[in-house]
N, C-alpha and C. Protein backbone atom coordinates (compact mmCIF):
# COMPACT_ATOMS: atom_id res chain seq x y z
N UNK A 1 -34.26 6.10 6.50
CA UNK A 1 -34.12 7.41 5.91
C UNK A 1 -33.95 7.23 4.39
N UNK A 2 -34.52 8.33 3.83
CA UNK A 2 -34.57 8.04 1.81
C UNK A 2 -33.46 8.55 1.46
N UNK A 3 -32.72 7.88 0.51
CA UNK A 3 -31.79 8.45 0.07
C UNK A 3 -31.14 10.43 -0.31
N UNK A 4 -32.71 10.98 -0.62
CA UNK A 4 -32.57 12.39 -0.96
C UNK A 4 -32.42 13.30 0.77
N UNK A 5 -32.90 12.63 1.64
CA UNK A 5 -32.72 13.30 3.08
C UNK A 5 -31.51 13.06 3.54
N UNK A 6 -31.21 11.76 3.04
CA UNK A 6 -29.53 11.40 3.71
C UNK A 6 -28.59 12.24 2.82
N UNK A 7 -28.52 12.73 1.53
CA UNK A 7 -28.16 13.64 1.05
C UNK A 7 -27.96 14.96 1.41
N UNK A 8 -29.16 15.11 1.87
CA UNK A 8 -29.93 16.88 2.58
C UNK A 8 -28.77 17.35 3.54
N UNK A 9 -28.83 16.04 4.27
CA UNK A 9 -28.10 16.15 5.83
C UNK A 9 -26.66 16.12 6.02
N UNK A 10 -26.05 15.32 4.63
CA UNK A 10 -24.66 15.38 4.33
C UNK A 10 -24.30 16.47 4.26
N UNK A 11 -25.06 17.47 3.53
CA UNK A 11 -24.46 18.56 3.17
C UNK A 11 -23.70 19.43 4.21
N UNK A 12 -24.90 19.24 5.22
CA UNK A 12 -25.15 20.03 6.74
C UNK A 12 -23.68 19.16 7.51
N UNK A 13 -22.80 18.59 7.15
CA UNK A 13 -22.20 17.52 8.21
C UNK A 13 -20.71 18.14 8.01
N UNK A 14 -20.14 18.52 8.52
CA UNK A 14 -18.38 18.52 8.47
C UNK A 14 -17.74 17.49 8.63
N UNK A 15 -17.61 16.38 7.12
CA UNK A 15 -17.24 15.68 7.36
C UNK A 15 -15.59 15.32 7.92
N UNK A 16 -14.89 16.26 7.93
CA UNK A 16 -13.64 16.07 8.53
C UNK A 16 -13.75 16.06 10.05
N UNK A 17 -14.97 16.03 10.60
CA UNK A 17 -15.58 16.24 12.08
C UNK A 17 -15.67 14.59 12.65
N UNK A 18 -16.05 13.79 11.18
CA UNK A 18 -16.58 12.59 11.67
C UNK A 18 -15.45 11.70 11.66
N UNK A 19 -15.59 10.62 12.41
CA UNK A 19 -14.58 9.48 12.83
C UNK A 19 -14.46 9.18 11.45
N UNK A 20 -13.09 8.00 11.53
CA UNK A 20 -13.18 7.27 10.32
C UNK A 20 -14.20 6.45 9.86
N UNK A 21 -14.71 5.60 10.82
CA UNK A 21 -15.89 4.58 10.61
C UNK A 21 -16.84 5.42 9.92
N UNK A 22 -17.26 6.44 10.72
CA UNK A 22 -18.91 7.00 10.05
C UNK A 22 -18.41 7.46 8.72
N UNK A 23 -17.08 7.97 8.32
CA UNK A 23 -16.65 8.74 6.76
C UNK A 23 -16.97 7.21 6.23
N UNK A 24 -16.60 6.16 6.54
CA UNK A 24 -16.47 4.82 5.90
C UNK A 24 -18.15 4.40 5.70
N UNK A 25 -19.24 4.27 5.90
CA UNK A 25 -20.42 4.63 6.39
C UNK A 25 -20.64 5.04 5.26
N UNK A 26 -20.63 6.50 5.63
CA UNK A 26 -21.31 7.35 4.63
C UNK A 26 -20.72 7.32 3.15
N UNK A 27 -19.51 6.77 2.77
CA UNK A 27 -18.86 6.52 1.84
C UNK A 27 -19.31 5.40 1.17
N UNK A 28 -19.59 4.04 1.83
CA UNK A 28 -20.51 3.48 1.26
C UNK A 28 -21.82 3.26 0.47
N UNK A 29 -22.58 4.36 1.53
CA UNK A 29 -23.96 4.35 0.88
C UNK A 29 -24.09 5.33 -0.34
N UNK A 30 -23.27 6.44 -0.38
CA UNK A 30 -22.62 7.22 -1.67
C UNK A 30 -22.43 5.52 -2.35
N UNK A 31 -21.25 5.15 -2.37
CA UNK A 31 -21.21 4.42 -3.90
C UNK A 31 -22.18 3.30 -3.71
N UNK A 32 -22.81 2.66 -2.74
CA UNK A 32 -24.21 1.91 -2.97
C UNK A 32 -24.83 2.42 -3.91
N UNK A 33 -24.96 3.36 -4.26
CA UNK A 33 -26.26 4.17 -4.48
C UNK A 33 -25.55 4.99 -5.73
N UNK A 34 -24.52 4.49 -6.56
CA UNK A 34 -23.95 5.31 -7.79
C UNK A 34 -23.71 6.89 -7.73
N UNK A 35 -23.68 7.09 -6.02
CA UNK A 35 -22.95 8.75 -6.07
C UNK A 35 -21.55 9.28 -6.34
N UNK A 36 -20.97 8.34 -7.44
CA UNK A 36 -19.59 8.22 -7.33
C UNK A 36 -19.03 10.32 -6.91
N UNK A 37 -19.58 11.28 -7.60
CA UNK A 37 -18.87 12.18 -7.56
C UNK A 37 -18.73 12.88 -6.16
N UNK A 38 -20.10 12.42 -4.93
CA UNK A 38 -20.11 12.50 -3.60
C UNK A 38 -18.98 11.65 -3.06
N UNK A 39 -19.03 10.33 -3.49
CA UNK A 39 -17.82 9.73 -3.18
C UNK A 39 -16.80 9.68 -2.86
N UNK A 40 -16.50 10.41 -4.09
CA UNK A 40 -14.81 11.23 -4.56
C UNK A 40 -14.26 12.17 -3.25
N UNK A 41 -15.64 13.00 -3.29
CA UNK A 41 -14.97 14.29 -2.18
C UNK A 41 -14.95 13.49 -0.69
N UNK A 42 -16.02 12.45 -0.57
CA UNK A 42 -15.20 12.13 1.21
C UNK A 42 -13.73 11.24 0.90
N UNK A 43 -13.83 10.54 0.16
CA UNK A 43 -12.78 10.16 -0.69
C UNK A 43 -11.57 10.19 0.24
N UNK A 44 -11.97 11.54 -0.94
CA UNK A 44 -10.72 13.24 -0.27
C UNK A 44 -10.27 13.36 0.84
N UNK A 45 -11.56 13.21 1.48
CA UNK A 45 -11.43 13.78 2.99
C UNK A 45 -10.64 12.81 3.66
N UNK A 46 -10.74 11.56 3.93
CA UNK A 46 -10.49 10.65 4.04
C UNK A 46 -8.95 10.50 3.65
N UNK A 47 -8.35 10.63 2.49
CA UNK A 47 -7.46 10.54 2.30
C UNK A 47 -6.53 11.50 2.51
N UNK A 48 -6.78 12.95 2.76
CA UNK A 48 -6.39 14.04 3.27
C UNK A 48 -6.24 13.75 4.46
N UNK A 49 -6.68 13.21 5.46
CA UNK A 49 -6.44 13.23 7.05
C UNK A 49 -5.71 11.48 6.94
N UNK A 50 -5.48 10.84 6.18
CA UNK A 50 -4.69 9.86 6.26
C UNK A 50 -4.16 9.63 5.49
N UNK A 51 -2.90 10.29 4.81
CA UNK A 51 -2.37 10.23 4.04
C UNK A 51 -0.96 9.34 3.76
N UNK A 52 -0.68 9.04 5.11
CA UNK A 52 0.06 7.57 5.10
C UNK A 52 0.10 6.22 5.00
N UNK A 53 -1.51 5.85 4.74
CA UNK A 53 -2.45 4.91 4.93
C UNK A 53 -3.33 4.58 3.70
N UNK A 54 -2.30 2.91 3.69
CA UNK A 54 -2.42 2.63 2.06
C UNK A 54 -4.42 2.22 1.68
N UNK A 55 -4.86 2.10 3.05
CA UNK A 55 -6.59 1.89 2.17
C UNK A 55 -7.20 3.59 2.24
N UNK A 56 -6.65 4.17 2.77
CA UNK A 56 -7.01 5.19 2.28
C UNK A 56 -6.95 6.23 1.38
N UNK A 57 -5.41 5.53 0.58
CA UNK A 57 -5.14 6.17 -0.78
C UNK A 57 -5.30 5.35 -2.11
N UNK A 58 -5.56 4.35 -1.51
CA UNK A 58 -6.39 3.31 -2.59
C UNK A 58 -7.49 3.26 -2.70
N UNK A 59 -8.48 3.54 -1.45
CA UNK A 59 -10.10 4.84 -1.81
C UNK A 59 -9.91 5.38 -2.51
N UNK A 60 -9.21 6.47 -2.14
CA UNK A 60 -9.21 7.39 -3.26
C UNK A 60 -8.90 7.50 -5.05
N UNK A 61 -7.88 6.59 -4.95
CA UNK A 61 -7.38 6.41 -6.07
C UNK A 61 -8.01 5.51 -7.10
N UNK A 62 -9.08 4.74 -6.52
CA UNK A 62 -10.37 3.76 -6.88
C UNK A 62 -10.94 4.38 -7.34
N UNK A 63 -11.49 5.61 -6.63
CA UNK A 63 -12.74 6.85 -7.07
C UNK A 63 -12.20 7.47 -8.13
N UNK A 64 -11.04 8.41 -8.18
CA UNK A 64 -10.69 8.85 -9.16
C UNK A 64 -10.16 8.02 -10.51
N UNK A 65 -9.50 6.98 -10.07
CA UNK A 65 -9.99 6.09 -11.35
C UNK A 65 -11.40 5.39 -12.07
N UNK A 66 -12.39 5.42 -11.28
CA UNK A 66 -13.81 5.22 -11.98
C UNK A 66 -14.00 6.51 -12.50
N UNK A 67 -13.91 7.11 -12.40
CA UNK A 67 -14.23 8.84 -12.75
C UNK A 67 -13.26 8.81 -13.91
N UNK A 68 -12.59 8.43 -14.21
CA UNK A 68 -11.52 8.59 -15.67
C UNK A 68 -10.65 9.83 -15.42
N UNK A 69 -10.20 9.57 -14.08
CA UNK A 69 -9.37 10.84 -13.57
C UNK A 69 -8.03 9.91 -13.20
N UNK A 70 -7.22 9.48 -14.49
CA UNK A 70 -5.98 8.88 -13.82
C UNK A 70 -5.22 9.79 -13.82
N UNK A 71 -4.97 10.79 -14.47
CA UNK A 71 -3.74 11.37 -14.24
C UNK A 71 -3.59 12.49 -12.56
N UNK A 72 -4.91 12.46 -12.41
CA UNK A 72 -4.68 12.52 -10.67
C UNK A 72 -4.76 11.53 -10.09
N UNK A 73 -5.20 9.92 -10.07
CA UNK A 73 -4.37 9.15 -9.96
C UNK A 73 -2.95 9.26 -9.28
N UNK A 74 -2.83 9.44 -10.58
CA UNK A 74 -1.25 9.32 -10.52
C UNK A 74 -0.60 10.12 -9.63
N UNK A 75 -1.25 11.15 -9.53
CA UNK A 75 -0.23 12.16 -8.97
C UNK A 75 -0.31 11.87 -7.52
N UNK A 76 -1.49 11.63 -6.92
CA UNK A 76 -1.58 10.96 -5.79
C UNK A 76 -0.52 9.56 -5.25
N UNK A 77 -0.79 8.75 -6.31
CA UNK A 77 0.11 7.25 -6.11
C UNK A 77 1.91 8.11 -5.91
N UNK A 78 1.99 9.21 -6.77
CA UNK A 78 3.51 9.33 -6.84
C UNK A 78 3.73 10.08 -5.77
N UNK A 79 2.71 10.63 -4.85
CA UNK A 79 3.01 11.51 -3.30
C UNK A 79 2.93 10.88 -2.41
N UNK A 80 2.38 9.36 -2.39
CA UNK A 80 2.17 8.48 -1.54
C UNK A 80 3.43 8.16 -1.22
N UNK A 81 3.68 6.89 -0.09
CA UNK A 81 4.55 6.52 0.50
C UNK A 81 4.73 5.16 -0.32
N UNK A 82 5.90 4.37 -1.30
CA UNK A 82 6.24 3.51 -2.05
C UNK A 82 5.72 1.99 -1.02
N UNK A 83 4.91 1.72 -0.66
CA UNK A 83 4.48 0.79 -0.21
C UNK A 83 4.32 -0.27 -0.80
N UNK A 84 3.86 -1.61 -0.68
CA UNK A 84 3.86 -2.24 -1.95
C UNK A 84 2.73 -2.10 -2.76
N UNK A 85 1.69 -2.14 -1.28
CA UNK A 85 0.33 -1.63 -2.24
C UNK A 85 -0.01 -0.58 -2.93
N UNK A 86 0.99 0.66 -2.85
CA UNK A 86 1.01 2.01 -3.80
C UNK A 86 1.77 1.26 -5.26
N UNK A 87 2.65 0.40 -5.06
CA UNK A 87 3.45 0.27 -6.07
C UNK A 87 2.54 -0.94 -6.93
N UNK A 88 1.99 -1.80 -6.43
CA UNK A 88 1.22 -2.18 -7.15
C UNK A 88 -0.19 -1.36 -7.76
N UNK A 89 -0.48 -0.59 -7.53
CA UNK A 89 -1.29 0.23 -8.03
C UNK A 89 -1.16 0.92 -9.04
N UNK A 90 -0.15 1.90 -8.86
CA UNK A 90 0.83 1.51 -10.15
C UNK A 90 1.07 1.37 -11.19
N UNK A 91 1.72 0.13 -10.72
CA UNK A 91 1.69 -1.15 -11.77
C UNK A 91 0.33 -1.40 -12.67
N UNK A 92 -0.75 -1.40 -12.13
CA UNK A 92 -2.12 -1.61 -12.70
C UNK A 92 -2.17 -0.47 -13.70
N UNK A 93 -2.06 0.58 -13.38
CA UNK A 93 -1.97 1.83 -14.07
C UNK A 93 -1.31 1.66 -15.66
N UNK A 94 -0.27 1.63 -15.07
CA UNK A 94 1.15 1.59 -16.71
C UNK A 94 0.89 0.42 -17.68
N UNK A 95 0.60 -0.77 -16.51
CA UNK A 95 0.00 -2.17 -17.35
C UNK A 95 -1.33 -1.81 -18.34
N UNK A 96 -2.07 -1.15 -17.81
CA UNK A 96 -3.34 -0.67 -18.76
C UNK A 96 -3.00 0.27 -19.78
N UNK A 97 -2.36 1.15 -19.82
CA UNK A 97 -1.81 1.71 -21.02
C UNK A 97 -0.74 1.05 -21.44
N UNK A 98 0.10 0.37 -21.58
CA UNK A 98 0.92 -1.20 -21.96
C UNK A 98 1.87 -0.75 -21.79
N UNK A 99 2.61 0.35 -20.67
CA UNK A 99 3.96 0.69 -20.47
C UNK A 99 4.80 -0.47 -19.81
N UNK A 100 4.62 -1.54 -20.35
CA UNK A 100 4.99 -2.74 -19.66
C UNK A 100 6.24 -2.46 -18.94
N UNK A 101 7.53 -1.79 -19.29
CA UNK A 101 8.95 -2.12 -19.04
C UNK A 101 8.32 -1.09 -17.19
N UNK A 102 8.12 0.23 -17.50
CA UNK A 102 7.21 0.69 -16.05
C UNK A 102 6.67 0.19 -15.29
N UNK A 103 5.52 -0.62 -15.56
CA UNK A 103 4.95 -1.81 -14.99
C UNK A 103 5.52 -3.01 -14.25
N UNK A 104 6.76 -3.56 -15.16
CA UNK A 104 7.01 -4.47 -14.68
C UNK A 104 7.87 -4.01 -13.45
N UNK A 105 8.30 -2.71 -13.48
CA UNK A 105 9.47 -2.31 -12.67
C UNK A 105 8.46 -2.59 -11.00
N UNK A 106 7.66 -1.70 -11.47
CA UNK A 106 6.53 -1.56 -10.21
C UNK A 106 6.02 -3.05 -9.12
N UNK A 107 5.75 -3.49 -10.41
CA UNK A 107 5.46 -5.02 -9.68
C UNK A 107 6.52 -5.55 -8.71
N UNK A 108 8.02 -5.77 -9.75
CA UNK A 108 8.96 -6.19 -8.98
C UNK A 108 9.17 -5.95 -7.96
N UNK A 109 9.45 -4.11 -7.63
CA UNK A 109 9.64 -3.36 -6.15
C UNK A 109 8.30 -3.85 -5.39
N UNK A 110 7.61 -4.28 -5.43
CA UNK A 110 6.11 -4.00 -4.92
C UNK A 110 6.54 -5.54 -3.84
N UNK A 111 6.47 -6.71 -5.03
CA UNK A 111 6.84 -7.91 -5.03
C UNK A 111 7.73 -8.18 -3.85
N UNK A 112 9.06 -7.64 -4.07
CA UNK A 112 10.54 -7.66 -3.06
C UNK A 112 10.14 -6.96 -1.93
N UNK A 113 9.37 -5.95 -1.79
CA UNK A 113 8.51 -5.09 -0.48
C UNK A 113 7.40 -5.84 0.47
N UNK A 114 6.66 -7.59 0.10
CA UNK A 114 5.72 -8.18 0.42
C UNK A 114 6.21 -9.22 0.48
N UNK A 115 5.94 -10.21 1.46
CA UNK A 115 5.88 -11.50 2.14
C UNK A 115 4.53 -12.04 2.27
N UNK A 116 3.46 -11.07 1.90
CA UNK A 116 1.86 -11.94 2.05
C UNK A 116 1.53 -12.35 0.63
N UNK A 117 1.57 -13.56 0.89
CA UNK A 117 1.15 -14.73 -0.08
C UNK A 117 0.41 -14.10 -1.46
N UNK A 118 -0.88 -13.74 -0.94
CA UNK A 118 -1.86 -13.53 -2.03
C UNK A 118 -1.40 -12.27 -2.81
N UNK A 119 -0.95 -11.03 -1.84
CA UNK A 119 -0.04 -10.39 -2.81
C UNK A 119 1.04 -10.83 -4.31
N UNK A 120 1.85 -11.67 -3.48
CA UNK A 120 2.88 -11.86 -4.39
C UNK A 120 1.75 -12.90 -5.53
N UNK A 121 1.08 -13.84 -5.17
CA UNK A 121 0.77 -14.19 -6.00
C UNK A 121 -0.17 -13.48 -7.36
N UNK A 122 -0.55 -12.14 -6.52
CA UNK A 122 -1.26 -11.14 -7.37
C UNK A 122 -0.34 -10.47 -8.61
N UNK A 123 0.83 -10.29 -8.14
CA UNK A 123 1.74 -9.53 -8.65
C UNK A 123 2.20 -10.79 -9.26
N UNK A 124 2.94 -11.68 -9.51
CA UNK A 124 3.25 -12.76 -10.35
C UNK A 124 2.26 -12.97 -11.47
N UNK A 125 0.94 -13.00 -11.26
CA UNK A 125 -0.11 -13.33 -12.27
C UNK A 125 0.26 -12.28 -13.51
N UNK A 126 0.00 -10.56 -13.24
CA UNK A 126 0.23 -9.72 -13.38
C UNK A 126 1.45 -9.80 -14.47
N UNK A 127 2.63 -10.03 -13.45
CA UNK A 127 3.91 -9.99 -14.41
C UNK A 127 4.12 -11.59 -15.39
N UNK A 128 3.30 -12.62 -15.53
CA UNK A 128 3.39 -13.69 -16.10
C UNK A 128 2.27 -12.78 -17.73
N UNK A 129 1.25 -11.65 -17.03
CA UNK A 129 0.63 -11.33 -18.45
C UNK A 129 1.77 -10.03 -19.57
N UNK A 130 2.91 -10.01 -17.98
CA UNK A 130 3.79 -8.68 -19.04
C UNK A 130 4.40 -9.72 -19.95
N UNK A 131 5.01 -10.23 -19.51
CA UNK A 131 6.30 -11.42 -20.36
C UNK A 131 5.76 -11.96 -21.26
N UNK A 132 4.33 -12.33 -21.30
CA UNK A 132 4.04 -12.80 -22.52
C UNK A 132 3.39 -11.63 -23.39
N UNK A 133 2.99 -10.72 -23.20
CA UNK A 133 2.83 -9.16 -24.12
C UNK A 133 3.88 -8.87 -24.75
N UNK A 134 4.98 -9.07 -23.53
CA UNK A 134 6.33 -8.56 -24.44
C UNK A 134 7.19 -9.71 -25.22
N UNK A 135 6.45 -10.79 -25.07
CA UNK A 135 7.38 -11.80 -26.26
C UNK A 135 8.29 -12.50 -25.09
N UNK A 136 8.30 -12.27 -24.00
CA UNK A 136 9.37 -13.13 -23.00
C UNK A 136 8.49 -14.74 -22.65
N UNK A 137 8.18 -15.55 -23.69
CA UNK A 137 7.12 -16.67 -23.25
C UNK A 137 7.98 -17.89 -22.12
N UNK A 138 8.72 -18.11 -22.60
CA UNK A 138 9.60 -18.78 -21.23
C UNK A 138 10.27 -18.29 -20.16
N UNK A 139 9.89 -17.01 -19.96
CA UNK A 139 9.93 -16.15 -18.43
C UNK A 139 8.45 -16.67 -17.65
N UNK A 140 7.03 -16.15 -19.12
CA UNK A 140 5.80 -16.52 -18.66
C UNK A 140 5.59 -17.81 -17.70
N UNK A 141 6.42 -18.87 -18.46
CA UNK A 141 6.12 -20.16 -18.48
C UNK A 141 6.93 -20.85 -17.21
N UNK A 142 7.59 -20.32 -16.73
CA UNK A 142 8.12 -20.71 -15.79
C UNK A 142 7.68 -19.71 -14.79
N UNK A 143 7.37 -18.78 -14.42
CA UNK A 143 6.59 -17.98 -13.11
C UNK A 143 5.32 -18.56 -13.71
N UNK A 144 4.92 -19.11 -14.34
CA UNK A 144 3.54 -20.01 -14.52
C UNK A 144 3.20 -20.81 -14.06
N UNK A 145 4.40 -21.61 -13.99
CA UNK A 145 4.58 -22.86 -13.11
C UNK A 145 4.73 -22.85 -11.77
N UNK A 146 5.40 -21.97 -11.73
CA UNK A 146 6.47 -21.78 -10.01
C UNK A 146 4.84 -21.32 -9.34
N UNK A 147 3.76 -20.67 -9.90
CA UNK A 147 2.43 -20.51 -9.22
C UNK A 147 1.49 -21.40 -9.10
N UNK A 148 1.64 -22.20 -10.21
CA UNK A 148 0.51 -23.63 -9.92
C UNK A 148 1.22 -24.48 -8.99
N UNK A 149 2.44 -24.51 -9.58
CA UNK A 149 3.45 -25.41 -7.84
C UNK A 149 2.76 -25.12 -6.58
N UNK A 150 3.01 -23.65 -6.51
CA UNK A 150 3.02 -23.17 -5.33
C UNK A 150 1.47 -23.37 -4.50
N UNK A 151 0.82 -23.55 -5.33
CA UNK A 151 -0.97 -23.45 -5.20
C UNK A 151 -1.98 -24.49 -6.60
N UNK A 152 -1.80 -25.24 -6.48
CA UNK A 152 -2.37 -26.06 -7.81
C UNK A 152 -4.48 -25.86 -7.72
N UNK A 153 -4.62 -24.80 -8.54
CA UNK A 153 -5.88 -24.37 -8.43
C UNK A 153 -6.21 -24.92 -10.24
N UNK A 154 -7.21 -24.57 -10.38
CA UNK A 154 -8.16 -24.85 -11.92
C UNK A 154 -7.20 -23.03 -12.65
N UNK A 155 -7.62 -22.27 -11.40
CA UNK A 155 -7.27 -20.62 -12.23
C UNK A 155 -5.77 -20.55 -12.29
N UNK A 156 -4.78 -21.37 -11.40
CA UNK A 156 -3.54 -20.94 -11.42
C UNK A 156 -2.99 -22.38 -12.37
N UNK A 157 -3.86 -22.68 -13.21
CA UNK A 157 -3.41 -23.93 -14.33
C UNK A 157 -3.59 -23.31 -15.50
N UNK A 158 -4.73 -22.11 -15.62
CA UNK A 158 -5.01 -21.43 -16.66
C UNK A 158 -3.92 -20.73 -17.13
């Protein structure tokens, strides 16, 4: 099917009708295909019928951040449920406009909320780039270390 018929037929579809998989589906081939603003609205949908459910408010919050829509973003992340993955999200947020002392708060809670590895090590990377923004270089330098310890890679030597 061509992209402009699979369009046609979306229109025709209630998507709050369809399972998660097929919203996931059709959500794909939207951003395959650079429909970010089709995107957005199953997005929506999606995140409207699962609103406790951190990949589904991190869809969303993906979309509306490519769209240069953080301050709904935000407002979303702050109705969400403090998860770690809301709180690291976040964190990404405040870190990009350099509200570091915000940021770092986020990480931490996020951090103390997670036991999976690659997380924390996500969030450590993260807070090793606040400490040295903010002039803390031997905070950097030692959660610098405590990560190549922990994992001695080429990227976690950088």
């Amino acid at each position: 099917m061509d992209l402009q018929k699979f369009l046609e037929e979306l229109k025709n579809i209630d998507l709050y009708g369809l399972d998660r998989e097929q919203q996931e589906e059709f959500r794909t081939v939207l951003l395959d295909n650079g429909l970010f603003e089709e995107c957005l609205e199953l997005s929506r949908v999606i995140y409207e019928q699962n609103r406790e459910e951190d990949t589904a408010i991190e869809g969303y919050v993906h979309n509306l951040l490519y769209l240069d829509r953080k301050d709904d973003a935000l407002v979303v992340l702050y109705n969400s449920p403090k998860t770690p993955a809301i709180l690291y999200q976040e964190g990404l947020i405040y870190l990009e406009d350099e509200l570091y002392e915000i940021a770092e708060d986020k990480f931490l809670t996020a951090r103390a909320g997670t036991d999976f590895n690659e997380a924390i090590r996500a969030i450590d990377k993260e807070l090793v780039g606040i400490y040295l923004a903010t002039g803390r270089e031997d905070k950097a330098k030692s959660l610098s270390e405590r990560i190549f310890h922990e994992e001695p890679t080429l990227e976690n030597f950088q």
